[in-house]
N, C-alpha and C. Protein backbone atom coordinates (compact mmCIF):
# COMPACT_ATOMS: atom_id res chain seq x y z
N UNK A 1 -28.27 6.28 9.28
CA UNK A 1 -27.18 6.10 8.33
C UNK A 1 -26.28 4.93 8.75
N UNK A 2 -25.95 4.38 8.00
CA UNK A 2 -24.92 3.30 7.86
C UNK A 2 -23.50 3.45 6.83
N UNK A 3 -22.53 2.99 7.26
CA UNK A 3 -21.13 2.77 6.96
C UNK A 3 -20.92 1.63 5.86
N UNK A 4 -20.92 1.65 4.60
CA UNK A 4 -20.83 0.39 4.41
C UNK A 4 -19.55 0.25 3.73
N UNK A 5 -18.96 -0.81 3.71
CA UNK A 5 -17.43 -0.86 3.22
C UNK A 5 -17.13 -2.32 2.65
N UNK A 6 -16.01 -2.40 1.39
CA UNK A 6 -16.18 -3.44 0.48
C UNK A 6 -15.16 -4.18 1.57
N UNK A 7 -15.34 -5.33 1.51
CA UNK A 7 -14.97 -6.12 1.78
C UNK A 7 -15.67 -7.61 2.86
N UNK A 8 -15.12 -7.67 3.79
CA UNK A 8 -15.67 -8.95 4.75
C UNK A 8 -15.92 -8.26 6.34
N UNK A 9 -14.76 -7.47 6.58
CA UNK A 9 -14.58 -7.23 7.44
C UNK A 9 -14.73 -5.79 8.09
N UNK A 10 -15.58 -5.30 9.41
CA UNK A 10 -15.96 -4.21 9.64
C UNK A 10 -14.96 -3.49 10.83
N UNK A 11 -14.83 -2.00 10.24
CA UNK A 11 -13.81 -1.37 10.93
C UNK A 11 -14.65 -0.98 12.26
N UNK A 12 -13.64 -1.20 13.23
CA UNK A 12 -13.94 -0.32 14.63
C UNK A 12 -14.42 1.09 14.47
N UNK A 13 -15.51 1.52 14.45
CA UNK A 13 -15.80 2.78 14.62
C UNK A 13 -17.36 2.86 15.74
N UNK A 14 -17.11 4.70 15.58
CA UNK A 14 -18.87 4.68 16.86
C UNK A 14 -19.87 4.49 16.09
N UNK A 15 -19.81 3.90 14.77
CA UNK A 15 -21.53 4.14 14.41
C UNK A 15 -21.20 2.60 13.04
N UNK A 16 -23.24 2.52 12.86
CA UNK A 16 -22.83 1.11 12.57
C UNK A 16 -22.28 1.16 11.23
N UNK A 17 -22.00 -0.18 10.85
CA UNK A 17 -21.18 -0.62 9.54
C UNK A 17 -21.56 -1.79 9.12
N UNK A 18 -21.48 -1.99 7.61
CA UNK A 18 -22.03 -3.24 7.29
C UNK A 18 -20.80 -3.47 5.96
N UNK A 19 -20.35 -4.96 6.22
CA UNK A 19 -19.22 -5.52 5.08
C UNK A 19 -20.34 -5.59 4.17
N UNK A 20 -19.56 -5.26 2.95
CA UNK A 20 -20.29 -6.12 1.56
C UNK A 20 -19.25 -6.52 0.85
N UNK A 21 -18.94 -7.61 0.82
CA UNK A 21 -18.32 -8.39 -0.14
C UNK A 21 -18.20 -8.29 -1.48
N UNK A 22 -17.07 -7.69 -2.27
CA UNK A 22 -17.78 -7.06 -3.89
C UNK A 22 -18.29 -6.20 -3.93
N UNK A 23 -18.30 -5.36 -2.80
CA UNK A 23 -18.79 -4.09 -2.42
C UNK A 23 -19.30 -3.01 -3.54
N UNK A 24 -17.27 -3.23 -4.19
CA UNK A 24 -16.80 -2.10 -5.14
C UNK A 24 -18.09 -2.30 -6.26
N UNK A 25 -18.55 -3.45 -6.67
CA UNK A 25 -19.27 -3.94 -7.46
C UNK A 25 -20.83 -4.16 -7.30
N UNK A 26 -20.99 -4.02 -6.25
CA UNK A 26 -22.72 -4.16 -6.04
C UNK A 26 -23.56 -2.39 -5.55
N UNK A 27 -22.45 -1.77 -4.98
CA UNK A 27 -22.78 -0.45 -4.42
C UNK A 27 -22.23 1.27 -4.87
N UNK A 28 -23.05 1.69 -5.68
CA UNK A 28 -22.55 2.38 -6.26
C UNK A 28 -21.37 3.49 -5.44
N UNK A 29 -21.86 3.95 -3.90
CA UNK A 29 -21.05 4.71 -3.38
C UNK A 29 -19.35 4.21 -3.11
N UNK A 30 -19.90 2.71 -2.91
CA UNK A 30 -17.96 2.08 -2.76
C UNK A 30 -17.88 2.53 -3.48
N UNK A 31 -18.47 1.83 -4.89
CA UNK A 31 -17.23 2.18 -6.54
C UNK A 31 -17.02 3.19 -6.51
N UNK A 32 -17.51 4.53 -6.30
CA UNK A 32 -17.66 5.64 -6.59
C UNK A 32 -15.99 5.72 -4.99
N UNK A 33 -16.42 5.36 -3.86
CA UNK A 33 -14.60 6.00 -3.07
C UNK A 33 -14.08 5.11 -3.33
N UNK A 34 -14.05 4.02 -4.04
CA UNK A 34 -12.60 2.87 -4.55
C UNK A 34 -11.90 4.04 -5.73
N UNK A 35 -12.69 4.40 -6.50
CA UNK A 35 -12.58 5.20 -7.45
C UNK A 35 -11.12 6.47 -7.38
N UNK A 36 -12.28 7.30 -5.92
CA UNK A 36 -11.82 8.51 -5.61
C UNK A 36 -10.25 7.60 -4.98
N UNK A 37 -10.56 7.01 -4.31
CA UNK A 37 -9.29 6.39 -3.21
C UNK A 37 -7.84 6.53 -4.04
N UNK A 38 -8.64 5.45 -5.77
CA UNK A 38 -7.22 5.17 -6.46
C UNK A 38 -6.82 6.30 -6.70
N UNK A 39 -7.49 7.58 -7.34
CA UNK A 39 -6.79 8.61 -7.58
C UNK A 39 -6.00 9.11 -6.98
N UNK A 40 -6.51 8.92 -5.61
CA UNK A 40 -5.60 10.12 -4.41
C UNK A 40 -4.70 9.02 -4.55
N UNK A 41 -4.48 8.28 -3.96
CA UNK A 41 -3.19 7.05 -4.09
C UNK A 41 -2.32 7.34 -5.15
N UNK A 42 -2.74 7.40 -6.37
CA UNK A 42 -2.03 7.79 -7.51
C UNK A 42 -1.20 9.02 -7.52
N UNK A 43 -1.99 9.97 -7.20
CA UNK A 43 -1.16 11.17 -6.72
C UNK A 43 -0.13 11.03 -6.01
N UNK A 44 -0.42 11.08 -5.01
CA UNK A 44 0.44 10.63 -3.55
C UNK A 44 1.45 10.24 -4.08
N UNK A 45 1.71 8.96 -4.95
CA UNK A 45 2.56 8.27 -5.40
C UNK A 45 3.48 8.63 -6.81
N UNK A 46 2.99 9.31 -7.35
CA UNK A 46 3.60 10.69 -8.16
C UNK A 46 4.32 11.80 -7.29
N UNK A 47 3.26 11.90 -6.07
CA UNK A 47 4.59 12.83 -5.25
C UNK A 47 5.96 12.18 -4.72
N UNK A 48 5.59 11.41 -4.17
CA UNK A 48 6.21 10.21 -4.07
C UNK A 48 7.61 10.12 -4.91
N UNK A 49 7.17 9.63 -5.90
CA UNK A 49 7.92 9.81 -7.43
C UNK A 49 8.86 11.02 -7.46
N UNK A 50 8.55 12.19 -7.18
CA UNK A 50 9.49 13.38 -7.55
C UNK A 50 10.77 13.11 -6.37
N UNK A 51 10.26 12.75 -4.93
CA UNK A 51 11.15 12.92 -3.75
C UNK A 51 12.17 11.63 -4.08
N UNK A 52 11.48 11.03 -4.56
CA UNK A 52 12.28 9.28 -4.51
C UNK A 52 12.48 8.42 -5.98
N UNK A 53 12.78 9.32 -7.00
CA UNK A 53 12.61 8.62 -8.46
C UNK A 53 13.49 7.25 -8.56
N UNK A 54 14.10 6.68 -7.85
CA UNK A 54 15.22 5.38 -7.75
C UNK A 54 13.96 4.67 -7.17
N UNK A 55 13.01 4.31 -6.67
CA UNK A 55 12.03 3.88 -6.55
C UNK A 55 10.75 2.93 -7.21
N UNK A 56 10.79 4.53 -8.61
CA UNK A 56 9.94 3.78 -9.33
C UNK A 56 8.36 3.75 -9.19
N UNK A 57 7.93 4.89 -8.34
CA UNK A 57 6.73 4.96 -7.88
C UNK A 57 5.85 5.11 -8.99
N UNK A 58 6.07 5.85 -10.00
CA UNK A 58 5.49 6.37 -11.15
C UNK A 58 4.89 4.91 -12.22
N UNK A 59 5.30 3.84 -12.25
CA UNK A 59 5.11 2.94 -12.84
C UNK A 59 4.87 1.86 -12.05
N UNK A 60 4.89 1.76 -10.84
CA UNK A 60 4.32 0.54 -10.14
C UNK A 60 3.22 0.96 -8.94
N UNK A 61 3.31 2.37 -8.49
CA UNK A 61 2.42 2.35 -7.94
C UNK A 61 2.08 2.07 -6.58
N UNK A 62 3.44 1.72 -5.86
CA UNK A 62 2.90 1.22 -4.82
C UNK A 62 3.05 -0.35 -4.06
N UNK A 63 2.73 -1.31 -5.70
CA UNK A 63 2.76 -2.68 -5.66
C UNK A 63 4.03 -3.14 -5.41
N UNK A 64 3.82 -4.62 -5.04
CA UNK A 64 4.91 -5.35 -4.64
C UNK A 64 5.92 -5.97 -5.79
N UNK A 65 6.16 -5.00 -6.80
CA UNK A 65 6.74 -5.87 -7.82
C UNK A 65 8.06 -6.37 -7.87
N UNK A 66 8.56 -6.89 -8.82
CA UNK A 66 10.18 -7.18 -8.61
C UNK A 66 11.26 -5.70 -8.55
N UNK A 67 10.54 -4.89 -9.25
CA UNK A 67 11.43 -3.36 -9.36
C UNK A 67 11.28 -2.69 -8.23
N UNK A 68 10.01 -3.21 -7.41
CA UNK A 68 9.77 -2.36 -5.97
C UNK A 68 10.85 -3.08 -4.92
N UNK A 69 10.82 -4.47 -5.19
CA UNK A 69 11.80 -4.79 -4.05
C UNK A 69 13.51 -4.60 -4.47
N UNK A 70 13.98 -4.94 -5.73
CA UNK A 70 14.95 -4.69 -6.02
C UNK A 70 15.11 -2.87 -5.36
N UNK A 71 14.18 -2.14 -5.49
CA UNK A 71 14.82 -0.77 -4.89
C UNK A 71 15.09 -0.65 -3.58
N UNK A 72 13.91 -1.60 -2.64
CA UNK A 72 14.17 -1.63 -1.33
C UNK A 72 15.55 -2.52 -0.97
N UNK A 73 16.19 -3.11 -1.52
CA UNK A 73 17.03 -4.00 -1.80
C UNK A 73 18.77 -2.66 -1.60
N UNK A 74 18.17 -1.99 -2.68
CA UNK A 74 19.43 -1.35 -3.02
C UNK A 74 19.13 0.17 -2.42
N UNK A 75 18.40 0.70 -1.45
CA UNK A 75 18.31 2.03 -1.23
C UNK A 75 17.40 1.76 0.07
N UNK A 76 17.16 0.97 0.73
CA UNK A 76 16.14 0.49 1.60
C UNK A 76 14.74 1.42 1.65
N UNK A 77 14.11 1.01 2.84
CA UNK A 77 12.76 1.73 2.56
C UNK A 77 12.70 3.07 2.69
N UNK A 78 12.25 4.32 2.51
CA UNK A 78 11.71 5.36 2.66
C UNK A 78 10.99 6.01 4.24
N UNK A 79 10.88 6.84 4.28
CA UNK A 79 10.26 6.95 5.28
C UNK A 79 8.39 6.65 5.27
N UNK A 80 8.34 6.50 3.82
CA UNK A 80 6.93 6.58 3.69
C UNK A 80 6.40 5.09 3.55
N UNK A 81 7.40 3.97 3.37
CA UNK A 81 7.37 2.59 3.18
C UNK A 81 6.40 2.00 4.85
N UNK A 82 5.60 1.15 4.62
CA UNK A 82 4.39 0.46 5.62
C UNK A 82 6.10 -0.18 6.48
N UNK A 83 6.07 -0.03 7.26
CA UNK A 83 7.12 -1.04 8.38
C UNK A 83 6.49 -2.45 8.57
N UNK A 84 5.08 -2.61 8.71
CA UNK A 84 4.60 -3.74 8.90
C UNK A 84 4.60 -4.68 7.45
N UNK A 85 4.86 -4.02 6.21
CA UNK A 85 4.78 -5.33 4.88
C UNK A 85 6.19 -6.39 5.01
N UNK A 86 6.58 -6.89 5.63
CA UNK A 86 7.43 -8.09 5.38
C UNK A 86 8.73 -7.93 4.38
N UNK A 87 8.82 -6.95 3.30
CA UNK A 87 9.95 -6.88 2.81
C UNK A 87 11.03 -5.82 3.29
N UNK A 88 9.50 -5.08 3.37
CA UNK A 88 9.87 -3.27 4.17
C UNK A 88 10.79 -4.08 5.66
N UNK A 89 10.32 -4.83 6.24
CA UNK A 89 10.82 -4.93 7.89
C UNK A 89 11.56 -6.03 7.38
N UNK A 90 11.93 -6.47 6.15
CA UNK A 90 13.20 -7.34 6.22
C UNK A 90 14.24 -6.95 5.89
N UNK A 91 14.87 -5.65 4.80
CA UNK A 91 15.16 -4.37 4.51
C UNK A 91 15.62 -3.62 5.07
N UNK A 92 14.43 -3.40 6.46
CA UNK A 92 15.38 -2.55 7.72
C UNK A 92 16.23 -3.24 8.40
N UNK A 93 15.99 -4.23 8.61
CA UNK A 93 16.86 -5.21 9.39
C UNK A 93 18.10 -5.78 8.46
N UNK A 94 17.97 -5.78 7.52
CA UNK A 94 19.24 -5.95 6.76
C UNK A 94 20.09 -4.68 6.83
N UNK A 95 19.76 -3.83 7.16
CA UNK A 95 20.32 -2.47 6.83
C UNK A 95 21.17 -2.34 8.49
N UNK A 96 20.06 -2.68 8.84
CA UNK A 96 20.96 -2.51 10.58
C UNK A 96 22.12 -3.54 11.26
N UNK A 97 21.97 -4.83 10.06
CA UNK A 97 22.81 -5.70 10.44
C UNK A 97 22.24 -7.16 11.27
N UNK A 98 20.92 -6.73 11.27
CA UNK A 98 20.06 -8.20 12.22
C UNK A 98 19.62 -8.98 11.04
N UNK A 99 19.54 -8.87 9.58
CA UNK A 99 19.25 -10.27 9.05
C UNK A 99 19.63 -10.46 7.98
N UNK A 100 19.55 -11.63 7.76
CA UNK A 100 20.76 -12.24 6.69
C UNK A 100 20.48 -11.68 5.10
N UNK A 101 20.86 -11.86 4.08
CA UNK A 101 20.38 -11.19 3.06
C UNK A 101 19.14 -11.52 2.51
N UNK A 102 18.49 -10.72 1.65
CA UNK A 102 17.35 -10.77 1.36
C UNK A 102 16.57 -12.07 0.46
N UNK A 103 15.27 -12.40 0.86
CA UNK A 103 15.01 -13.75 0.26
C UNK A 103 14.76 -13.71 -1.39
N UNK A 104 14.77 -14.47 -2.05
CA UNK A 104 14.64 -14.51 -3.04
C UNK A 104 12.40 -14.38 -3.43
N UNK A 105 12.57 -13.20 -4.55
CA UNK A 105 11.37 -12.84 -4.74
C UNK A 105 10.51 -13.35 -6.21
């Protein structure tokens, strides 16, 4: 058995793996967990939605849009927000007082 996963690049694991590029599109099992993935994501982000409705989860989903940062803007990130995306860790640091106001998006 083999691992195969859409994209370029192969994850660290004990057993082998093979990138496919377009993955989602050439292999029926990606499409089939890109599929499953978005759903659960979707969920998640509906739960999401109930704890944090100033957010906006319900209509963006997740993405980086202008309504996603305007919320991080005015309510900073969540506990559930990635620390490593660049707006999220510019956000916290505005909040704590280490950086200047937020860049224009």
């Amino acid at each position: 058995p083999i691992l195969q996963v859409d994209g370029n690049r192969c994850p660290q694991v004990a057993f082998p793996v093979e990138a496919i590029v377009k993955g989602d599109a050439k292999v029926r099992a990606i499409s089939a967990a890109s599929i499953l993935a978005k759903v659960a994501r979707d969920r998640n982000l509906l739960e999401l939605h109930a704890q944090y409705p100033e957010y906006g989860f319900d209509s963006h989903f997740g993405y980086p849009t202008p309504q996603h940062f305007a919320a991080l803007d005015r309510h900073g990130p969540t506990p559930h927000h990635r620390r490593s995306f660049a707006p999220v860790r510019l956000a916290l640091e505005r909040l704590s007082g280490l950086a200047p106001e937020a860049p224009p998006f």
